[in-house]
Protein backbone atom coordinates (compact mmCIF):
# COMPACT_ATOMS: atom_id res chain seq x y z
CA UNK A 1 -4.33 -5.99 12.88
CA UNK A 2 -7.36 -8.31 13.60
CA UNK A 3 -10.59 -6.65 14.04
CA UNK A 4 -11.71 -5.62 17.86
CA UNK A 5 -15.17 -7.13 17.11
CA UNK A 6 -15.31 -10.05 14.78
CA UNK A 7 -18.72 -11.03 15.87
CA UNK A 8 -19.89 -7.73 14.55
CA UNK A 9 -18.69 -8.09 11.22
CA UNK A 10 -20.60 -11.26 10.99
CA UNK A 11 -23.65 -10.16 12.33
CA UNK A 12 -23.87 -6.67 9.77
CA UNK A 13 -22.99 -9.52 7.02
CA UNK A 14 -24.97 -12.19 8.02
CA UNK A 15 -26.45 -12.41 4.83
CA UNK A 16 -22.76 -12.44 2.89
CA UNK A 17 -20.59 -14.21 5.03
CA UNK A 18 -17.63 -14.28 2.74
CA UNK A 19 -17.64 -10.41 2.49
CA UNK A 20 -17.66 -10.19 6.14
CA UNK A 21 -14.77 -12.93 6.46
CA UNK A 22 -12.59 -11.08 4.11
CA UNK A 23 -13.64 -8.10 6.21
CA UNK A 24 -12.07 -9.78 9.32
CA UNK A 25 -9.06 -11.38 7.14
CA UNK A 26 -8.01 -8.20 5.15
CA UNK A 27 -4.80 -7.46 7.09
CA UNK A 28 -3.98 -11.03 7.12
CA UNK A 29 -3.72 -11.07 3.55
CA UNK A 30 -2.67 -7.82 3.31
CA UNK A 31 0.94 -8.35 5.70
CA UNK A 32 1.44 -11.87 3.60
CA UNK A 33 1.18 -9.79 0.17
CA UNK A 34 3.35 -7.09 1.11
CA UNK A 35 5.92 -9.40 2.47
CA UNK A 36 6.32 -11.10 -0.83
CA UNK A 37 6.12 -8.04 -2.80
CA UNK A 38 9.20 -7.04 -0.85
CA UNK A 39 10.54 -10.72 -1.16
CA UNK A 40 10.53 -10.12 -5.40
CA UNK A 41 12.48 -7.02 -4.29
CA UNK A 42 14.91 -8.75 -2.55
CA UNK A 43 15.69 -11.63 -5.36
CA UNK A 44 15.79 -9.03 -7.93
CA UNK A 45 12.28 -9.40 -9.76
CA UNK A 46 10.65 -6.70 -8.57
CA UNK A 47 11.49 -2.45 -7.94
CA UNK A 48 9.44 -1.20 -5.40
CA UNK A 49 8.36 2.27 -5.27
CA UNK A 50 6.96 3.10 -1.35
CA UNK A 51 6.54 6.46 0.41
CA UNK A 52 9.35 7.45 2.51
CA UNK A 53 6.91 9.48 4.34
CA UNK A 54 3.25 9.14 4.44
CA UNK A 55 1.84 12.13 6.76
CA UNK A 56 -1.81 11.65 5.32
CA UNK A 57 -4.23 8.55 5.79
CA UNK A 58 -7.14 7.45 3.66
CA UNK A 59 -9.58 9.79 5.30
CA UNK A 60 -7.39 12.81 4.64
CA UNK A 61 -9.91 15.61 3.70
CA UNK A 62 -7.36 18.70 3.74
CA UNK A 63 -6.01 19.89 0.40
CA UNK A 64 -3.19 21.45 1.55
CA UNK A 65 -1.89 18.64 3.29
CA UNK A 66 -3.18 16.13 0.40
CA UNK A 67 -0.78 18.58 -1.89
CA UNK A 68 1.67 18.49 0.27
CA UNK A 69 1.41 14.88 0.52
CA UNK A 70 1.60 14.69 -3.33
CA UNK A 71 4.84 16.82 -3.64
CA UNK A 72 6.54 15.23 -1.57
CA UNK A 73 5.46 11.65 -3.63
CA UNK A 74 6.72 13.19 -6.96
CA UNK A 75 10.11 14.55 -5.51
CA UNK A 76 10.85 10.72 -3.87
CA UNK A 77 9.77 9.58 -7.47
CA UNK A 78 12.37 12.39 -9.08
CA UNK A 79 15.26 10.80 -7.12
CA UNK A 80 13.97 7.20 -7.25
CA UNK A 81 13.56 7.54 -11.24
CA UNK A 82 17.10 6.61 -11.87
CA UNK A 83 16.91 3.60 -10.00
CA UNK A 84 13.42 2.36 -11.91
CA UNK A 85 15.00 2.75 -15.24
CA UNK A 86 18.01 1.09 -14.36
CA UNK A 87 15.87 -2.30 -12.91
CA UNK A 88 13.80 -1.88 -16.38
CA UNK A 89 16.70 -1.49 -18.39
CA UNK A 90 15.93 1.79 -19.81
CA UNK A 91 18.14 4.68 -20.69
CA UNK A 92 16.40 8.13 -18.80
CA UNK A 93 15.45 10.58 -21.34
């Protein structure tokens, strides 16, 4: 999502105006690279491994629910594992 205040960003980075354009263009490139990650998925090149479920954000302080968070990651990756080795070509111990 495009930044509320771009004129902001460019005033704080006056001095390094490329850090404060890819400040202002992060999502942009973000949305294009995740679309063709999921594009390699599609033609077969790629196995991606996502959350299902991701009920913390990057600013997530409690343990409990960062443990949580992290259980519930390595059961997905339990069931998923089947599914990895097969797209690698790998027999599961």
């Amino acid at each position: 999502m495009p930044q509320r205040f771009p004129s902001v960003y460019r005033q704080v980075f006056r001095r390094y105006p490329a850090l404060g354009e890819a400040l202002l263009t992060r999502w942009a490139r973000y949305n294009e690279t995740r679309e063709r990650i999921f594009a390699l998925e599609e033609e077969g090149k790629a196995h991606v491994f996502a959350p299902e479920r991701m009920p913390v954000d990057n600013g997530t302080r409690d343990l409990r629910r960062l443990a949580a968070a992290h259980r519930m990651g390595l059961s997905q990756s339990r069931r998923e594992l089947p599914a990895m080795c097969e797209f690698l070509g790998v027999k599961q111990a």
